[in-house]
N, C-alpha and C. Protein backbone atom coordinates (compact mmCIF):
# COMPACT_ATOMS: atom_id res chain seq x y z
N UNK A 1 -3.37 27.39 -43.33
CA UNK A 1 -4.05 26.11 -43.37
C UNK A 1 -4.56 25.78 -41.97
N UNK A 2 -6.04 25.31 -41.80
CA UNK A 2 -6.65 25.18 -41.03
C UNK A 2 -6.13 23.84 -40.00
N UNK A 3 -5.56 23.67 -38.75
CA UNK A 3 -5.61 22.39 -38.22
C UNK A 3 -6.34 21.69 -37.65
N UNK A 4 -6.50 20.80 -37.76
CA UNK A 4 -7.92 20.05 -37.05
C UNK A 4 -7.15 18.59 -36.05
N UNK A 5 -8.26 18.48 -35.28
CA UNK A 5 -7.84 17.09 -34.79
C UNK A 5 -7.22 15.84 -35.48
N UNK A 6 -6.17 14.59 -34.96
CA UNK A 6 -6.73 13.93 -35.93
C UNK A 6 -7.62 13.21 -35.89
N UNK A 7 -8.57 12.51 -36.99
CA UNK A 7 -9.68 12.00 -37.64
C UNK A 7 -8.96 10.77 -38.78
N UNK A 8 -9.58 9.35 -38.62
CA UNK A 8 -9.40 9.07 -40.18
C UNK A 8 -10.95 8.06 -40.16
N UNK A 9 -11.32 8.42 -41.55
CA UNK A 9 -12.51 7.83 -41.64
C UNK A 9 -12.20 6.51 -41.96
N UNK A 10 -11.62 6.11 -42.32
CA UNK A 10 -11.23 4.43 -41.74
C UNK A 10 -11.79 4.09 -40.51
N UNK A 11 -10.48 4.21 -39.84
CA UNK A 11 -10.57 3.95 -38.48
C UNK A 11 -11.58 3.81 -37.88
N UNK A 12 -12.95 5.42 -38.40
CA UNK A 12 -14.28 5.15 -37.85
C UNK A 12 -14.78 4.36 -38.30
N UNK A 13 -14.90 3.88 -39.30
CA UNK A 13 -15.51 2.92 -40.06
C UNK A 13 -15.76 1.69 -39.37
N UNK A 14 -14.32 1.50 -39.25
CA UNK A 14 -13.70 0.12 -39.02
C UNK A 14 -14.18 -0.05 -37.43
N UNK A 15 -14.72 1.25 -36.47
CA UNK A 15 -15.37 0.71 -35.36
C UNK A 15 -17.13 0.95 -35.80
N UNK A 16 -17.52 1.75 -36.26
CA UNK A 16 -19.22 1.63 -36.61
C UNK A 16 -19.24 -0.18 -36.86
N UNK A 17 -18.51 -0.85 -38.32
CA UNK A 17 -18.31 -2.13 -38.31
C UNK A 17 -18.66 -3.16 -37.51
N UNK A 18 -17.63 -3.19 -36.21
CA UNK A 18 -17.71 -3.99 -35.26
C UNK A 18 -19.31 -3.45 -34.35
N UNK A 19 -19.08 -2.75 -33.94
CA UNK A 19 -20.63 -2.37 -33.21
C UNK A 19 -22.11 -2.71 -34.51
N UNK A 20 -21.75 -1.88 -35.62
CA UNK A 20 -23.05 -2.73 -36.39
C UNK A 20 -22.47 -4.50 -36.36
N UNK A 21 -22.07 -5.37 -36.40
CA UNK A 21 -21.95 -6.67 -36.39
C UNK A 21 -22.60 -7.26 -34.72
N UNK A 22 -21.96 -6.18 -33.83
CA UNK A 22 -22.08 -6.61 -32.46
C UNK A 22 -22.42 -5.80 -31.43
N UNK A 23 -23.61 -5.47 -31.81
CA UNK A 23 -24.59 -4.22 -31.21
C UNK A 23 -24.30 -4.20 -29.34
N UNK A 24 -23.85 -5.53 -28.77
CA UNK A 24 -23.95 -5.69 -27.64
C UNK A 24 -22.14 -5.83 -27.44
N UNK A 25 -21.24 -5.41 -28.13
CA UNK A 25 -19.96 -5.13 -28.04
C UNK A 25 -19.42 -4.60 -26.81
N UNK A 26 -19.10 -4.89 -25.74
CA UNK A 26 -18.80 -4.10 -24.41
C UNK A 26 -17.75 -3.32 -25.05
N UNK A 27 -16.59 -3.72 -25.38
CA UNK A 27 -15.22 -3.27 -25.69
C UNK A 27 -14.92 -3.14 -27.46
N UNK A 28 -14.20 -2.32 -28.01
CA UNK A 28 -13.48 -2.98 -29.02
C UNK A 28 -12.70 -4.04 -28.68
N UNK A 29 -11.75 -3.87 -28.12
CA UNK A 29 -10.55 -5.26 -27.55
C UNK A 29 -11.63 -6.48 -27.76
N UNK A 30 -12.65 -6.31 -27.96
CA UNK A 30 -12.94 -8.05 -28.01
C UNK A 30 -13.47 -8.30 -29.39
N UNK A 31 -13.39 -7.01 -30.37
CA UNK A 31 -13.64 -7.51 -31.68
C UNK A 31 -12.63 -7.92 -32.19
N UNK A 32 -12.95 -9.36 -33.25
CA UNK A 32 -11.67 -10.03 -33.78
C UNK A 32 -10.64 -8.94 -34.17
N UNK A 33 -11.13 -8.30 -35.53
CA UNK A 33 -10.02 -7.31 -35.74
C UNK A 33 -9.29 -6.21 -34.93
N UNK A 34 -9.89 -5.44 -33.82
CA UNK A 34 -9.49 -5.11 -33.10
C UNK A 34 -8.61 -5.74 -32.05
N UNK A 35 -8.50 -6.71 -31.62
CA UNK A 35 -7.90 -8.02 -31.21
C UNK A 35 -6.75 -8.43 -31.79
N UNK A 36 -6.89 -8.24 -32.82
CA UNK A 36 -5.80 -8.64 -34.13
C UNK A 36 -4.77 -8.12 -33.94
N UNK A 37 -5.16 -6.77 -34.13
CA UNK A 37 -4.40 -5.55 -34.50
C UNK A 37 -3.68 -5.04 -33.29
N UNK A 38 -4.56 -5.47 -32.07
CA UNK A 38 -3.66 -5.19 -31.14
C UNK A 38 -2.02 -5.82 -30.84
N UNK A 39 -2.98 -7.13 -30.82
CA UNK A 39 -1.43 -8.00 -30.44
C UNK A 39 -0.51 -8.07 -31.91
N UNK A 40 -1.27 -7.70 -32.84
CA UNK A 40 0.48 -7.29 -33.94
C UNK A 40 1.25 -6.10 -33.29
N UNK A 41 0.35 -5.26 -32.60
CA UNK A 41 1.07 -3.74 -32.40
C UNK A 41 1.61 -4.01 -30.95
N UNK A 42 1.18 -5.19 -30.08
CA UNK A 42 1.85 -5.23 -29.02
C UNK A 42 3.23 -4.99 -28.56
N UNK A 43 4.15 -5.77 -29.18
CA UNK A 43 5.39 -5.78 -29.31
C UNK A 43 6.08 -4.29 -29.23
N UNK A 44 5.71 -3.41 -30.04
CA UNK A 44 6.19 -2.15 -30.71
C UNK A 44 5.52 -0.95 -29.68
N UNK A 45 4.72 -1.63 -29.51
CA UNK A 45 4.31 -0.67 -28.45
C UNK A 45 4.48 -0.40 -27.78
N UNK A 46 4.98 -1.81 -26.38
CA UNK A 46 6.02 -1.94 -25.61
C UNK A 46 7.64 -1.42 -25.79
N UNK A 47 7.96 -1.49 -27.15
CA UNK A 47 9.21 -1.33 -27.07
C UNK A 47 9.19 0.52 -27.06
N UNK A 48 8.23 1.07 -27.45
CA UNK A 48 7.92 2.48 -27.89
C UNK A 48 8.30 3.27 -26.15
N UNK A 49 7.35 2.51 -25.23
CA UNK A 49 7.16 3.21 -23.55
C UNK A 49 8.62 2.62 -23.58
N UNK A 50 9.22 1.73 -23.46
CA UNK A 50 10.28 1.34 -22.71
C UNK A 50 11.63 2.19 -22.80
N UNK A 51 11.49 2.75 -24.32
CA UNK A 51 12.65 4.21 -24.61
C UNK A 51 11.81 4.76 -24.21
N UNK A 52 10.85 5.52 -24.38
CA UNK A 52 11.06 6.32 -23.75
C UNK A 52 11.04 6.89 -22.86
N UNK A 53 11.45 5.52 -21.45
CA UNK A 53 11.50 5.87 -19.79
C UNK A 53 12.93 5.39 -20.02
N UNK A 54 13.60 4.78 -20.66
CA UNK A 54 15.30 4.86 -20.57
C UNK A 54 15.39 6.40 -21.59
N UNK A 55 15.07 7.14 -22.25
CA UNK A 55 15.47 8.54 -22.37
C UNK A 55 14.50 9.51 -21.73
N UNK A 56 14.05 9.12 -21.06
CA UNK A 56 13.79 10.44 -19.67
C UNK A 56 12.24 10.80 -20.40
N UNK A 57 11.37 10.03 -21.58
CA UNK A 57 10.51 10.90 -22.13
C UNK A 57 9.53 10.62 -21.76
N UNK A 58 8.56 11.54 -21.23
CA UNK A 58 6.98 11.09 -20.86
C UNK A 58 6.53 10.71 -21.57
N UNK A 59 5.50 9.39 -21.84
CA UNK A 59 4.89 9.14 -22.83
C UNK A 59 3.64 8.52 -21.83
N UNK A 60 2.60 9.57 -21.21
CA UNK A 60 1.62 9.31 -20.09
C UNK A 60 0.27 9.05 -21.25
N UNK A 61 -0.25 9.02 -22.37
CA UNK A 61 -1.10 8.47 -23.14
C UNK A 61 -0.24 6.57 -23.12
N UNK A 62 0.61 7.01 -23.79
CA UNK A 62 1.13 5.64 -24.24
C UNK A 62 1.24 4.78 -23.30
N UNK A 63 1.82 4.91 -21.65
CA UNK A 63 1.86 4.18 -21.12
C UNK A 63 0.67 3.80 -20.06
N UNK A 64 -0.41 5.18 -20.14
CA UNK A 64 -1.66 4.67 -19.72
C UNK A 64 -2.07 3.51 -20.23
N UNK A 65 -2.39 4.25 -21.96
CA UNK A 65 -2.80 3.05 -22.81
C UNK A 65 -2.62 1.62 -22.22
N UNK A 66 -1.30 1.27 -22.39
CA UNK A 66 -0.79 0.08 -22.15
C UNK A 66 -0.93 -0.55 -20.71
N UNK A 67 -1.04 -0.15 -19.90
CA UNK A 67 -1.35 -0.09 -18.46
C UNK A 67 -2.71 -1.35 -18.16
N UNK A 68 -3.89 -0.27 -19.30
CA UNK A 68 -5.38 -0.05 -19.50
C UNK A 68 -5.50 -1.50 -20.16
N UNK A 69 -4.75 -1.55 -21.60
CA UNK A 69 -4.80 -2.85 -22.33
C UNK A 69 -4.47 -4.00 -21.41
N UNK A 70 -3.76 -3.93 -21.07
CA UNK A 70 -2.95 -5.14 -19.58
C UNK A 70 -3.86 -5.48 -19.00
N UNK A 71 -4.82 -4.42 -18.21
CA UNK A 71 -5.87 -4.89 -17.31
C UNK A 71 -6.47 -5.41 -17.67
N UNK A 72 -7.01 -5.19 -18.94
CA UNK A 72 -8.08 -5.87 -19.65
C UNK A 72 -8.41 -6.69 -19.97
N UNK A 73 -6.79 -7.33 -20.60
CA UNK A 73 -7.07 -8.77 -20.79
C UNK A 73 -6.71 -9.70 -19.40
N UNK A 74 -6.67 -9.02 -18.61
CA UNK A 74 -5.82 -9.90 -17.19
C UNK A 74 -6.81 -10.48 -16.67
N UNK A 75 -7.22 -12.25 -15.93
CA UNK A 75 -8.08 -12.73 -15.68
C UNK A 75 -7.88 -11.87 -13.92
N UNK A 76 -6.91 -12.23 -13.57
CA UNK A 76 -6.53 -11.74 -12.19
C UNK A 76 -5.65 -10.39 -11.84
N UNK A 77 -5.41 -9.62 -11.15
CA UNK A 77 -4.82 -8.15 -10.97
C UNK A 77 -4.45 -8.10 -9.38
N UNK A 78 -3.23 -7.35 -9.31
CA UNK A 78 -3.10 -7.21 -8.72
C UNK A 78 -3.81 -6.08 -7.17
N UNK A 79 -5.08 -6.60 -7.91
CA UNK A 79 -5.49 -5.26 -6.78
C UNK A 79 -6.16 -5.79 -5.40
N UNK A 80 -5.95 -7.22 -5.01
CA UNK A 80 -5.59 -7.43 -3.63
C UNK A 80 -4.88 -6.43 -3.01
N UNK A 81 -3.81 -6.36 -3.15
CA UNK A 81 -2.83 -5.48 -2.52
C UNK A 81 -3.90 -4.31 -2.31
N UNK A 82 -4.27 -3.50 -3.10
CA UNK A 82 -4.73 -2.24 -2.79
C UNK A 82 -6.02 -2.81 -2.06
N UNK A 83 -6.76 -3.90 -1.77
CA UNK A 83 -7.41 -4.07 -0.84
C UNK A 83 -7.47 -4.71 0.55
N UNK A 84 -6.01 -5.20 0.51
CA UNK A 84 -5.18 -4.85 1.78
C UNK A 84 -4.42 -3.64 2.38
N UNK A 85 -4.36 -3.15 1.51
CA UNK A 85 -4.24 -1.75 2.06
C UNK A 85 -5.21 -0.67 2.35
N UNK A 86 -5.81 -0.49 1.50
CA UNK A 86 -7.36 -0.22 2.30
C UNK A 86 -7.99 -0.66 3.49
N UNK A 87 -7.68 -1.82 3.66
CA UNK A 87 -8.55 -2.93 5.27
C UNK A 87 -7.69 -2.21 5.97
N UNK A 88 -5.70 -2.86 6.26
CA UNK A 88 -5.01 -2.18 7.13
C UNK A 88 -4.91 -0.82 7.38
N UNK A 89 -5.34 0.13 6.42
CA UNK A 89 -5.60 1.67 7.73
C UNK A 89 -7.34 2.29 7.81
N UNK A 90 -7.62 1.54 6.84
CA UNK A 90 -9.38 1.69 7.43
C UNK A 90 -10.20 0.68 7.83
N UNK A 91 -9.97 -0.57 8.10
CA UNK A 91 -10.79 -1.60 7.75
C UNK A 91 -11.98 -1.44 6.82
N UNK A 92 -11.74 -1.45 6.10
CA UNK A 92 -12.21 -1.32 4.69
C UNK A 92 -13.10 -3.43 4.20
N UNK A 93 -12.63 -4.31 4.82
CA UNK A 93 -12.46 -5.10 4.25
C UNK A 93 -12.26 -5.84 3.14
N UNK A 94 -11.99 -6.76 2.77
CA UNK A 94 -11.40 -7.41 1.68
C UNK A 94 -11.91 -8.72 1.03
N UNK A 95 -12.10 -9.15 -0.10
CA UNK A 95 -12.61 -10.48 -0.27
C UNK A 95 -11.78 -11.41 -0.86
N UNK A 96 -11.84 -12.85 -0.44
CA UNK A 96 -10.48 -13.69 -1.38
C UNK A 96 -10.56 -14.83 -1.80
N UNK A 97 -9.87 -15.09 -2.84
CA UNK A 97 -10.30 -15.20 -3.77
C UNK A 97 -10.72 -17.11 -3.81
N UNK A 98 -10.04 -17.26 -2.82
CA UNK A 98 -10.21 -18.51 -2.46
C UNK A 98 -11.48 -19.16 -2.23
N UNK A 99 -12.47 -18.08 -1.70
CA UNK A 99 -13.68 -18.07 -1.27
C UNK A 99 -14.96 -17.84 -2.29
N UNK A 100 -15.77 -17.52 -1.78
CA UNK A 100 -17.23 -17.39 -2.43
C UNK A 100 -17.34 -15.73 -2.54
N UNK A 101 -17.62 -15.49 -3.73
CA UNK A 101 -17.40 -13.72 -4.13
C UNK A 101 -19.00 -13.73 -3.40
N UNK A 102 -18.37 -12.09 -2.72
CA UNK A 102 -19.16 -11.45 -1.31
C UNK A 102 -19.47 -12.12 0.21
N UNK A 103 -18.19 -12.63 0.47
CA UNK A 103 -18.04 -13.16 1.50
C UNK A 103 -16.26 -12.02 1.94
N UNK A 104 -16.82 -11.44 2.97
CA UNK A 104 -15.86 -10.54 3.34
C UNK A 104 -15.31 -10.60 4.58
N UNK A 105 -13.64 -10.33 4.63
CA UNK A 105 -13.20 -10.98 5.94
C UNK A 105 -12.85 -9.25 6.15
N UNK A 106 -12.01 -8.70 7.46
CA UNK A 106 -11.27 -8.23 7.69
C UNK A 106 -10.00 -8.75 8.93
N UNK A 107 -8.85 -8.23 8.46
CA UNK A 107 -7.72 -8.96 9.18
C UNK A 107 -6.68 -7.80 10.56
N UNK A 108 -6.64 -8.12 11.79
CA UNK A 108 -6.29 -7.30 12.43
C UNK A 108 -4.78 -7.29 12.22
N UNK A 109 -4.00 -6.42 11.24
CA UNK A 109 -3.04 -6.67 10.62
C UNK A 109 -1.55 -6.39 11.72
N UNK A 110 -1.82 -5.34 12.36
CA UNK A 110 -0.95 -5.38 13.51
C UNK A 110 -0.89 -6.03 14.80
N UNK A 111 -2.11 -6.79 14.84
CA UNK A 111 -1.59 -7.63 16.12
C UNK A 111 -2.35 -7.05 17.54
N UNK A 112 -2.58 -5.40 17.20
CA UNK A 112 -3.06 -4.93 18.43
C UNK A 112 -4.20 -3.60 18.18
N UNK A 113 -4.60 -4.17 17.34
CA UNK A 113 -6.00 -3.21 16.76
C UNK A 113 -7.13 -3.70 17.82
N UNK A 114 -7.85 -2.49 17.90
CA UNK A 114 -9.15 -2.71 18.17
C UNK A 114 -10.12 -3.23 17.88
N UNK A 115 -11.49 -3.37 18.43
CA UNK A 115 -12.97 -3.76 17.40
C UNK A 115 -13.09 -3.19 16.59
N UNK A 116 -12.39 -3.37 15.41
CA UNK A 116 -12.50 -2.51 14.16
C UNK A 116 -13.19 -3.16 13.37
N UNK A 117 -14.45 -2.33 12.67
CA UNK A 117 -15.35 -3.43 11.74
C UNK A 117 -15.85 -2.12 10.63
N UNK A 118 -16.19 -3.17 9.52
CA UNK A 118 -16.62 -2.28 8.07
C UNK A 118 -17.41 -3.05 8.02
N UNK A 119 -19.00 -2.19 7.29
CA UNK A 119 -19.92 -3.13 6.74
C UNK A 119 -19.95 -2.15 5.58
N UNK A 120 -21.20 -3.00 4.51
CA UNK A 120 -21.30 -2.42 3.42
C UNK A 120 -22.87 -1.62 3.17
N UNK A 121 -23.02 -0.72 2.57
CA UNK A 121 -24.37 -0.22 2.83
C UNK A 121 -24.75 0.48 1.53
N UNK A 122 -25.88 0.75 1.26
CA UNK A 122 -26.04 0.79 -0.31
C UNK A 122 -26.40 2.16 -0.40
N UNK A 123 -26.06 2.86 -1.58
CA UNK A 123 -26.04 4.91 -1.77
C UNK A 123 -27.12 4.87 -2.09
């Protein structure tokens, strides 16, 4: 017997659906039913990664997944941090959030840095 990927024509269905309804669809996550279905499966899903990093088991789809979903719906992220860390060993600079988006500071984080400067320049 032949194995194949899996496939269920549902499933495709059920996204052709949302894109024919919402031709300009960025995401599934923002079609109702897709939406739906997530946060019923939230719970279980979570509990799914959480054994299996208390029994030692990789589950690097599953906990991407979930990682990916998190970001998605997150208004804010933690990725200040990674753009303070970027500024402090490259000056890279940083923008915040307090401010007017594209207004960029950089911060001399040790106290005894040089004229260290980043600009931005277009590829």
């Amino acid at each position: 017997m032949a194995r194949r990927l899996y496939y269920s024509q549902p499933v495709f269905e059920r996204h052709q659906q949302a894109y024919d309804a919402n031709p300009d669809l960025e995401n599934l996550l923002l079609d109702d039913f897709f939406a739906k279905t997530m946060k019923q499966a939230d719970e279980g899903w979570r509990k799914a990664v959480i054994l299996g990093i208390e029994l030692s088991i990789p589950t690097p789809a599953l906990s991407s997944a979930l990682a990916y979903y998190d970001g998605y719906r997150s208004e804010k992220l933690p990725a200040n941090l990674l753009q303070a860390q970027r500024d402090y060993f490259g000056a890279h600079t940083y923008e915040r959030t307090d401010q007017p988006r594209g207004r960029f500071f950089h911060t001399d984080w040790t106290g005894h840095g040089g004229k260290t400067a980043s600009t931005t320049y277009t590829v």
